[in-house]
PDB file of N, CA and C in Angstrom:
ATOM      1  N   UNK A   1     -12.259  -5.693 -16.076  1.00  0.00           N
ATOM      2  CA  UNK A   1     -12.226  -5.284 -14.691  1.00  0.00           C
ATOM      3  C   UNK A   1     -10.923  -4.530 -14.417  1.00  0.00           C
ATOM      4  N   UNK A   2     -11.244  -3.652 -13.898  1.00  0.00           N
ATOM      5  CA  UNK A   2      -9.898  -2.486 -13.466  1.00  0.00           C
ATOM      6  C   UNK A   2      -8.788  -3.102 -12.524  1.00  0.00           C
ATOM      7  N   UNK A   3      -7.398  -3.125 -12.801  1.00  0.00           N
ATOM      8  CA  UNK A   3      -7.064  -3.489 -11.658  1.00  0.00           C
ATOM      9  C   UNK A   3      -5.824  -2.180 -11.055  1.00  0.00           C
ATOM     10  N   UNK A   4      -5.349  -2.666  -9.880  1.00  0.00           N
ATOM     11  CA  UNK A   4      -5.119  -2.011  -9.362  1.00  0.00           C
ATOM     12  C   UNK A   4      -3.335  -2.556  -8.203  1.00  0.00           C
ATOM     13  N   UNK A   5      -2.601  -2.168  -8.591  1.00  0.00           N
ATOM     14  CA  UNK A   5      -1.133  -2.444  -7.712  1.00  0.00           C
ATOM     15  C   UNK A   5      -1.014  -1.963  -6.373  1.00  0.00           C
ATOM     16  N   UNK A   6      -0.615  -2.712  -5.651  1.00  0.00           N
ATOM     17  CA  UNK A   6      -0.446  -2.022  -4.445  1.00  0.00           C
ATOM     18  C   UNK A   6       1.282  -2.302  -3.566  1.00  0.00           C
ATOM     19  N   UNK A   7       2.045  -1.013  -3.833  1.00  0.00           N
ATOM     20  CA  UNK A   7       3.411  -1.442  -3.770  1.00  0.00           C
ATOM     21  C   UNK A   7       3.858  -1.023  -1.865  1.00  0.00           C
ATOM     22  N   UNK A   8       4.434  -2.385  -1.403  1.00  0.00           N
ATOM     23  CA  UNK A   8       4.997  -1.770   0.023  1.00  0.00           C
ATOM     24  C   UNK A   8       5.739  -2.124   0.198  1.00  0.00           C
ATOM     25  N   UNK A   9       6.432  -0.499   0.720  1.00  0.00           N
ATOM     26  CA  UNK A   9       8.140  -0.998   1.450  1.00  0.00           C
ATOM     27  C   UNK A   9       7.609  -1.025   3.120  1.00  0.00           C
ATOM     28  N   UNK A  10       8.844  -2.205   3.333  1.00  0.00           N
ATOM     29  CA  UNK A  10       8.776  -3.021   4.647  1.00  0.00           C
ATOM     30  C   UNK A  10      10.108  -2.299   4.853  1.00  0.00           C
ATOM     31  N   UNK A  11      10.196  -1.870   6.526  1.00  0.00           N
ATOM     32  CA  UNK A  11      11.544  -1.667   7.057  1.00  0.00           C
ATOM     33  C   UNK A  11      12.787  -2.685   6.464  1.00  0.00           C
ATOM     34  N   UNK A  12      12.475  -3.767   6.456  1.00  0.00           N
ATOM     35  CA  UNK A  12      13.637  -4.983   6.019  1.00  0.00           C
ATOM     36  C   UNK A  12      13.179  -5.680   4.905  1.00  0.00           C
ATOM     37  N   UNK A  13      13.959  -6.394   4.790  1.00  0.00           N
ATOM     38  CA  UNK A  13      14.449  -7.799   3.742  1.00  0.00           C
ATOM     39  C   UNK A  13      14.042  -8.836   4.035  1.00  0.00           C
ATOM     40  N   UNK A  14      13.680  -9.033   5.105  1.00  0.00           N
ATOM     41  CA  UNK A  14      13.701 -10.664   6.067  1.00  0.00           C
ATOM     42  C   UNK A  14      11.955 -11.395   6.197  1.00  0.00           C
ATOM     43  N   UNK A  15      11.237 -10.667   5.234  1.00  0.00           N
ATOM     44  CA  UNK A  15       9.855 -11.150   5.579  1.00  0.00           C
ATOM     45  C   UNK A  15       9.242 -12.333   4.023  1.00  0.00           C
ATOM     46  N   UNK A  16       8.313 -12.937   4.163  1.00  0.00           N
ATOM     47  CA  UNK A  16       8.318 -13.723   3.163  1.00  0.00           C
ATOM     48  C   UNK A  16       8.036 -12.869   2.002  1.00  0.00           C
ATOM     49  N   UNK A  17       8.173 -13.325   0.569  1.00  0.00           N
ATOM     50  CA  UNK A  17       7.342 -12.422  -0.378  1.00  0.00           C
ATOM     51  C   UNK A  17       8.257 -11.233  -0.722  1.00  0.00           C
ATOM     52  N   UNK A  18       8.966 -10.763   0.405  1.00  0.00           N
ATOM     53  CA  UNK A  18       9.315  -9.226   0.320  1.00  0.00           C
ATOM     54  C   UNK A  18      11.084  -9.420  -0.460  1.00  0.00           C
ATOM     55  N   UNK A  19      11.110  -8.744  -1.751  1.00  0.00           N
ATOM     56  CA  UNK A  19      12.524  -8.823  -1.964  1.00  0.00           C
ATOM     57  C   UNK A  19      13.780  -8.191  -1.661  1.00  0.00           C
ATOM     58  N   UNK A  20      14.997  -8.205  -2.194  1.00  0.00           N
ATOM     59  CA  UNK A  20      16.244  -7.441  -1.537  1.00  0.00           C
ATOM     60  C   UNK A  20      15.834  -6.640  -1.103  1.00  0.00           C
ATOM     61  N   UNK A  21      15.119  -5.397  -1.576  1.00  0.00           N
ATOM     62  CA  UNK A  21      14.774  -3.960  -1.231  1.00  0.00           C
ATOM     63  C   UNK A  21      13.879  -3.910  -0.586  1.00  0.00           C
ATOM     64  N   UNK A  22      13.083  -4.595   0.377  1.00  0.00           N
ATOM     65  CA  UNK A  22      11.702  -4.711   1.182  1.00  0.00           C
ATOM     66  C   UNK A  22      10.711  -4.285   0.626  1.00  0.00           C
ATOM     67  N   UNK A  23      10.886  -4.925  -0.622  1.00  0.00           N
ATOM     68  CA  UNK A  23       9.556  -4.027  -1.711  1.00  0.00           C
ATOM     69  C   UNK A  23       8.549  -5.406  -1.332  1.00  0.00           C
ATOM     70  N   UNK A  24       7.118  -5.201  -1.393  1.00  0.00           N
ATOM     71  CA  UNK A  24       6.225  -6.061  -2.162  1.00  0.00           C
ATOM     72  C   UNK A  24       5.305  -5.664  -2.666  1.00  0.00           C
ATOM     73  N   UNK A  25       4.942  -6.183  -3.600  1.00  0.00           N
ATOM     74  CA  UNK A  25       3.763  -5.836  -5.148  1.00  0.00           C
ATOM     75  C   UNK A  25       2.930  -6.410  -5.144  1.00  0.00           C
ATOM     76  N   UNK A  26       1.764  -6.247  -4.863  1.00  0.00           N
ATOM     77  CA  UNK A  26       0.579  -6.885  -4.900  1.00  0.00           C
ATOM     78  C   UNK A  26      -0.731  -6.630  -6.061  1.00  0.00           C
ATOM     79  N   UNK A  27      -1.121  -7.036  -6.968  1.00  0.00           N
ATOM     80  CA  UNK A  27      -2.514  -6.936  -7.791  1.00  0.00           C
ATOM     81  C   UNK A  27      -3.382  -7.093  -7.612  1.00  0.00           C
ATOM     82  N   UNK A  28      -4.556  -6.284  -7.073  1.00  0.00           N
ATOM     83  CA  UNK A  28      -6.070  -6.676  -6.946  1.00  0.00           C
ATOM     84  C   UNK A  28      -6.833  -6.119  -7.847  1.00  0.00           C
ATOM     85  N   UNK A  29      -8.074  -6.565  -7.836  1.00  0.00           N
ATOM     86  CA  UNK A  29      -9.267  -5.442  -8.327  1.00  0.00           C
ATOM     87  C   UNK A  29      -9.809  -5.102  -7.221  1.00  0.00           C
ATOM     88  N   UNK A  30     -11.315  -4.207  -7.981  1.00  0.00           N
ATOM     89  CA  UNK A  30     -11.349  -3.739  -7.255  1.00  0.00           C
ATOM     90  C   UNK A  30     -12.450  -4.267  -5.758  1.00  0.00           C
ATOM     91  N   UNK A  31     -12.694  -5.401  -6.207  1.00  0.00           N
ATOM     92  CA  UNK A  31     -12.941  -6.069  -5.012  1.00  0.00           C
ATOM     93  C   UNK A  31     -12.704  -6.215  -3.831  1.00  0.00           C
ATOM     94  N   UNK A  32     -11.142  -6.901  -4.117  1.00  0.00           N
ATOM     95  CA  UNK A  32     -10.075  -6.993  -3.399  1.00  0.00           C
ATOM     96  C   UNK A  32      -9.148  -5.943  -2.779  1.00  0.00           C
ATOM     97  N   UNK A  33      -9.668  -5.335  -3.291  1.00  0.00           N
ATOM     98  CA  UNK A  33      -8.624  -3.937  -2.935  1.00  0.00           C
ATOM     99  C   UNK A  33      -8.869  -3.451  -1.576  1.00  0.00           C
ATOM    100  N   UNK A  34      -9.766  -3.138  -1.076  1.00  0.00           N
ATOM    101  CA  UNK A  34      -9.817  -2.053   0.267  1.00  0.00           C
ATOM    102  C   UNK A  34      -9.360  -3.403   1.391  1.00  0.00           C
ATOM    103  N   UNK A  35      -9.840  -4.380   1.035  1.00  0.00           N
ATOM    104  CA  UNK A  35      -9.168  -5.277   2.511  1.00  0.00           C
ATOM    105  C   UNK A  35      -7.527  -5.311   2.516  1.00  0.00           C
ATOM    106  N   UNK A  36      -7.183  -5.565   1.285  1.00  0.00           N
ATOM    107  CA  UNK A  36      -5.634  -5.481   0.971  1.00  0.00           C
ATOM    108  C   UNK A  36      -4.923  -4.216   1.478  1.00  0.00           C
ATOM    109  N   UNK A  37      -5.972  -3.177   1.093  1.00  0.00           N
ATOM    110  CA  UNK A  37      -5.197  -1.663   1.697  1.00  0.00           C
ATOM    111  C   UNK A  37      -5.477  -1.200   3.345  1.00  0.00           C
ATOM    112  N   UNK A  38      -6.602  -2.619   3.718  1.00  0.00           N
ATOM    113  CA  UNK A  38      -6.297  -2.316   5.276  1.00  0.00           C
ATOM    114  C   UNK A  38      -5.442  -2.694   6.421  1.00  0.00           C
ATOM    115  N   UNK A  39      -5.284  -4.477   5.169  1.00  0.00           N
ATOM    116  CA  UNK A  39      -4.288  -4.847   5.882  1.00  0.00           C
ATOM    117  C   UNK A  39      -3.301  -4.521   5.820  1.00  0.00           C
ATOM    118  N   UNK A  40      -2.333  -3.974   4.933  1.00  0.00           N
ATOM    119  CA  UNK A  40      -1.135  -3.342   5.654  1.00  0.00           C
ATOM    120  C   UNK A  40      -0.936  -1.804   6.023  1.00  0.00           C
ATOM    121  N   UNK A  41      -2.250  -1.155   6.218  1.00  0.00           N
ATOM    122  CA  UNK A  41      -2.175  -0.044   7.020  1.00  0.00           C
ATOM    123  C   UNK A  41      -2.943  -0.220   7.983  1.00  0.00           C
ATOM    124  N   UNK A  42      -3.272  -0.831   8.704  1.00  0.00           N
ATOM    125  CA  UNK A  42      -3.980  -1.288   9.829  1.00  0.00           C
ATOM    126  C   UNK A  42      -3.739  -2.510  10.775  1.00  0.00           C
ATOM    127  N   UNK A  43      -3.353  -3.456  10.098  1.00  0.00           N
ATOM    128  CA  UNK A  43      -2.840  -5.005  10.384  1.00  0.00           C
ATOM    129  C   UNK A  43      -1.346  -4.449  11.595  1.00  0.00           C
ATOM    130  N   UNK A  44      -1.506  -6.204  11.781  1.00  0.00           N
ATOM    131  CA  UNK A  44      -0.087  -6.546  12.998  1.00  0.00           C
ATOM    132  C   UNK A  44       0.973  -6.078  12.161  1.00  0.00           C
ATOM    133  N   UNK A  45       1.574  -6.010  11.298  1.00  0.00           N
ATOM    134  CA  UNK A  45       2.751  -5.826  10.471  1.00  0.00           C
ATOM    135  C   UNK A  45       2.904  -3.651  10.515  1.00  0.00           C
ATOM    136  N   UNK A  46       1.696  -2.812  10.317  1.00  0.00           N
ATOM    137  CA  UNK A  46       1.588  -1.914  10.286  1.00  0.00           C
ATOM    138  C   UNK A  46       1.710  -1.392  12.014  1.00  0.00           C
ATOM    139  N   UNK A  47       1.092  -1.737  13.048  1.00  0.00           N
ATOM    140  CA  UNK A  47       1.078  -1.620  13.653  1.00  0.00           C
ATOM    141  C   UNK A  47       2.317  -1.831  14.839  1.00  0.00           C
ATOM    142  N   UNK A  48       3.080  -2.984  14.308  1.00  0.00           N
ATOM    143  CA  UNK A  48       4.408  -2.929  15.273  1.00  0.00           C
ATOM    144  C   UNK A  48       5.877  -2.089  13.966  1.00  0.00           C
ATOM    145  N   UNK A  49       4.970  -1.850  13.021  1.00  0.00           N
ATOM    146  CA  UNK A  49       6.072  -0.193  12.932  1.00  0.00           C
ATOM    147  C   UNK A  49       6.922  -0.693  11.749  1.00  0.00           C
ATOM    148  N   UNK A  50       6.247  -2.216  11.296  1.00  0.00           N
ATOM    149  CA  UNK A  50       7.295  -3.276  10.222  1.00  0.00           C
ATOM    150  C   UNK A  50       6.648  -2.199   8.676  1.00  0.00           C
ATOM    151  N   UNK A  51       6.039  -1.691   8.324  1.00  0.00           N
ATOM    152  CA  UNK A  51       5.568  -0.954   7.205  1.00  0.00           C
ATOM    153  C   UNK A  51       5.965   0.309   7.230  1.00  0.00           C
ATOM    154  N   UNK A  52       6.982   0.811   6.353  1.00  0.00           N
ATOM    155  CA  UNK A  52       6.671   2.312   6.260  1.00  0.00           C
ATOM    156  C   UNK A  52       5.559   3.092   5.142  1.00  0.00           C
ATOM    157  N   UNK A  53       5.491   2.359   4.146  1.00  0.00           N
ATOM    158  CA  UNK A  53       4.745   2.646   3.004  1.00  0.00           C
ATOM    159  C   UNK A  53       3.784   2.072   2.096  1.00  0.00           C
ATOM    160  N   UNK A  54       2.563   2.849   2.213  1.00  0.00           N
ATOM    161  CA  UNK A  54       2.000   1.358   0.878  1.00  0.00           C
ATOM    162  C   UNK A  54       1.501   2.805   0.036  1.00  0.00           C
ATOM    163  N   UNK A  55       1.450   2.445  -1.662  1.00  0.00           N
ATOM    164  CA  UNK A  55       1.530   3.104  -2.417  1.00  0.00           C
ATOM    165  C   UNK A  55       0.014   2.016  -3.368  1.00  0.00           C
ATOM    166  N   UNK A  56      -0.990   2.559  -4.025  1.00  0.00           N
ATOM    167  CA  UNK A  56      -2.028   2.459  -4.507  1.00  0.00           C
ATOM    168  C   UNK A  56      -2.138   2.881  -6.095  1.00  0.00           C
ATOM    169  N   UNK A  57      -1.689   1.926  -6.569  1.00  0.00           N
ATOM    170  CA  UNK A  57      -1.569   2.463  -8.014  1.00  0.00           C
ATOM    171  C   UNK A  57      -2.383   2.069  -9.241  1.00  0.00           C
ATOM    172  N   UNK A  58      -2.951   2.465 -10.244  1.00  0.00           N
ATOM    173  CA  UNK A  58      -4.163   1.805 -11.099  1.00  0.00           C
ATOM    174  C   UNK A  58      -3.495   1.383 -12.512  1.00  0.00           C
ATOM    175  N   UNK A  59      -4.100   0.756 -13.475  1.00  0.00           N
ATOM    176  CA  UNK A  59      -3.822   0.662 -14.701  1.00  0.00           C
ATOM    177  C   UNK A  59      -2.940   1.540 -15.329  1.00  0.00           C
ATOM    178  N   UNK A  60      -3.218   2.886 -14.960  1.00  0.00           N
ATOM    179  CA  UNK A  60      -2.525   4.034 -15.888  1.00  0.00           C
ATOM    180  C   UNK A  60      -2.098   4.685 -15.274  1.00  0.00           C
ATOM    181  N   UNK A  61      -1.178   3.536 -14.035  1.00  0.00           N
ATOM    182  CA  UNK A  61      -0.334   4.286 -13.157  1.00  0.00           C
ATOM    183  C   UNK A  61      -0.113   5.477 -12.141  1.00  0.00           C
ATOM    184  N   UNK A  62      -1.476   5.906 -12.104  1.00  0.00           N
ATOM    185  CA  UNK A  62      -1.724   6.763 -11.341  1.00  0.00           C
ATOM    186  C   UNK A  62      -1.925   6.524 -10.270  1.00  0.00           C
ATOM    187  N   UNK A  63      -1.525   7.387  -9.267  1.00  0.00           N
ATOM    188  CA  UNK A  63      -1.555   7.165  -7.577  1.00  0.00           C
ATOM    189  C   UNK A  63      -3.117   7.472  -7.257  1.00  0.00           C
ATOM    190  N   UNK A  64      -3.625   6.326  -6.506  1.00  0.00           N
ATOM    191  CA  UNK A  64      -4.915   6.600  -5.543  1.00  0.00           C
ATOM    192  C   UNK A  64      -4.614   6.662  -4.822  1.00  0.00           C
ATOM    193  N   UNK A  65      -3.590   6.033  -3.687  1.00  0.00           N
ATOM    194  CA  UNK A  65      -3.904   6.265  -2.524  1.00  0.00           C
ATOM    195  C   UNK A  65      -1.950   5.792  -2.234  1.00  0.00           C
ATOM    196  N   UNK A  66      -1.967   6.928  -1.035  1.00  0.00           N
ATOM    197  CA  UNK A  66      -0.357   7.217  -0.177  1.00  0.00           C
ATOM    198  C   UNK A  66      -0.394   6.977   0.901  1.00  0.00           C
ATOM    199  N   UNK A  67       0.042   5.847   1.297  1.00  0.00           N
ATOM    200  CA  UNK A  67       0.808   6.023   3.083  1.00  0.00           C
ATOM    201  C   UNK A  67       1.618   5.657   3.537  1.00  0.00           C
ATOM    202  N   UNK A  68       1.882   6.892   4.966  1.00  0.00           N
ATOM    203  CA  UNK A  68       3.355   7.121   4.649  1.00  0.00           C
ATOM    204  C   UNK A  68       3.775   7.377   6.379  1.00  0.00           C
ATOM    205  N   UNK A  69       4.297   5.867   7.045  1.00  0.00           N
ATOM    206  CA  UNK A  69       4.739   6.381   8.085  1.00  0.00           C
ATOM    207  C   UNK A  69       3.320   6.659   9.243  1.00  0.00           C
ATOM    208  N   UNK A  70       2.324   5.729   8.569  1.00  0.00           N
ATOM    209  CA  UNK A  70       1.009   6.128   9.346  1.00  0.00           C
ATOM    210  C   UNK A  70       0.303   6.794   9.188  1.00  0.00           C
ATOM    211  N   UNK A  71       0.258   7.502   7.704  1.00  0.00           N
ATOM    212  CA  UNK A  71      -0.456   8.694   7.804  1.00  0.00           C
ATOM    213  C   UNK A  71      -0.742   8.662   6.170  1.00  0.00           C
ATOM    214  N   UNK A  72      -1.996   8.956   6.323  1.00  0.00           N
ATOM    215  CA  UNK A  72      -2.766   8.629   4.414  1.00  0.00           C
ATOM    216  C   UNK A  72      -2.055  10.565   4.239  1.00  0.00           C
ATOM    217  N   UNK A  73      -0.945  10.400   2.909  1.00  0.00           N
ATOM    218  CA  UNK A  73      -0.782  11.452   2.755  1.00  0.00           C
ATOM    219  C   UNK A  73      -1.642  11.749   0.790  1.00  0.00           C
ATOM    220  N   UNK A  74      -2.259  10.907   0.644  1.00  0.00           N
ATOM    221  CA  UNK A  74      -2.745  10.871  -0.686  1.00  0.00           C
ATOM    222  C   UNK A  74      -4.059   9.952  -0.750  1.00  0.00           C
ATOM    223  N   UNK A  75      -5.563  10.432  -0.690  1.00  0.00           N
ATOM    224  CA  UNK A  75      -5.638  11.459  -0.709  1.00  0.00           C
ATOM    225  C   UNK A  75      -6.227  12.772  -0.041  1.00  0.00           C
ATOM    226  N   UNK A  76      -5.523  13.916  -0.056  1.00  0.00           N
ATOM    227  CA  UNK A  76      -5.972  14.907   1.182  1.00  0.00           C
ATOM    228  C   UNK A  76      -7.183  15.187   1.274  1.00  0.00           C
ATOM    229  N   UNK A  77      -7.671  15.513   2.414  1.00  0.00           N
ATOM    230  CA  UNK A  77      -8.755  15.436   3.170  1.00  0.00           C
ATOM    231  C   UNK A  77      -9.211  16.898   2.816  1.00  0.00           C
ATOM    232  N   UNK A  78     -10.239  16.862   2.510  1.00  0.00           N
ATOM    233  CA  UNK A  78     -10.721  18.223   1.883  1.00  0.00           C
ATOM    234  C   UNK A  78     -10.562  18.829   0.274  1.00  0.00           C
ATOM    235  N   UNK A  79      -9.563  17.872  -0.194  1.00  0.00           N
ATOM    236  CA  UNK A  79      -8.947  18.331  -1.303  1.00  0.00           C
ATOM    237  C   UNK A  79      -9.777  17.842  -2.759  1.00  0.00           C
ATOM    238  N   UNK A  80     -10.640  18.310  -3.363  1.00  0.00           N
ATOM    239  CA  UNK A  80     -11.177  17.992  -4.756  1.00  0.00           C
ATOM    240  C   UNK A  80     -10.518  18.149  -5.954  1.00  0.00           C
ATOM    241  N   UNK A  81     -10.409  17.289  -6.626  1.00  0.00           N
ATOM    242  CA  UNK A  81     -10.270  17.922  -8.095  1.00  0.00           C
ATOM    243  C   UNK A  81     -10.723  17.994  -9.371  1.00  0.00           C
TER     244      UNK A  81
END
């Protein structure tokens, strides 16, 4: 089963889970994944402005999915490849 990282910086330091650098790292598959990527771009934490970033990353390290400041900058809307 594929899995999949999901890395977010938090404005601060001060939340549970989250270390010196307001990083937190999370592992799902792909089950788990789209609720995980709603809650912190959608959730109370995203919404009072505590998230700047969540980053979507797979096995082979490649970016699925960017956001940034509220705004899915990865991946673009219209954009195929």
């Amino acid at each position: 089963m594929e899995k999949f990282t999901i890395h977010v910086q938090f404005i601060g330091n001060k939340f549970d889970g989250v270390n010196e650098y307001g990083r937190l790292t999370e592992t799902h598959n792909k089950t788990t994944l789209m609720d995980a990527v709603q809650r912190f771009t959608q959730g109370p934490a995203a919404k009072m402005g505590l998230i700047e970033e969540v980053t979507v990353v797979d096995a082979m390290d490649c970016t699925n999915f960017h956001w940034l400041h509220g705004l899915v900058m990865f991946p673009v809307k219209g954009v195929h490849f």
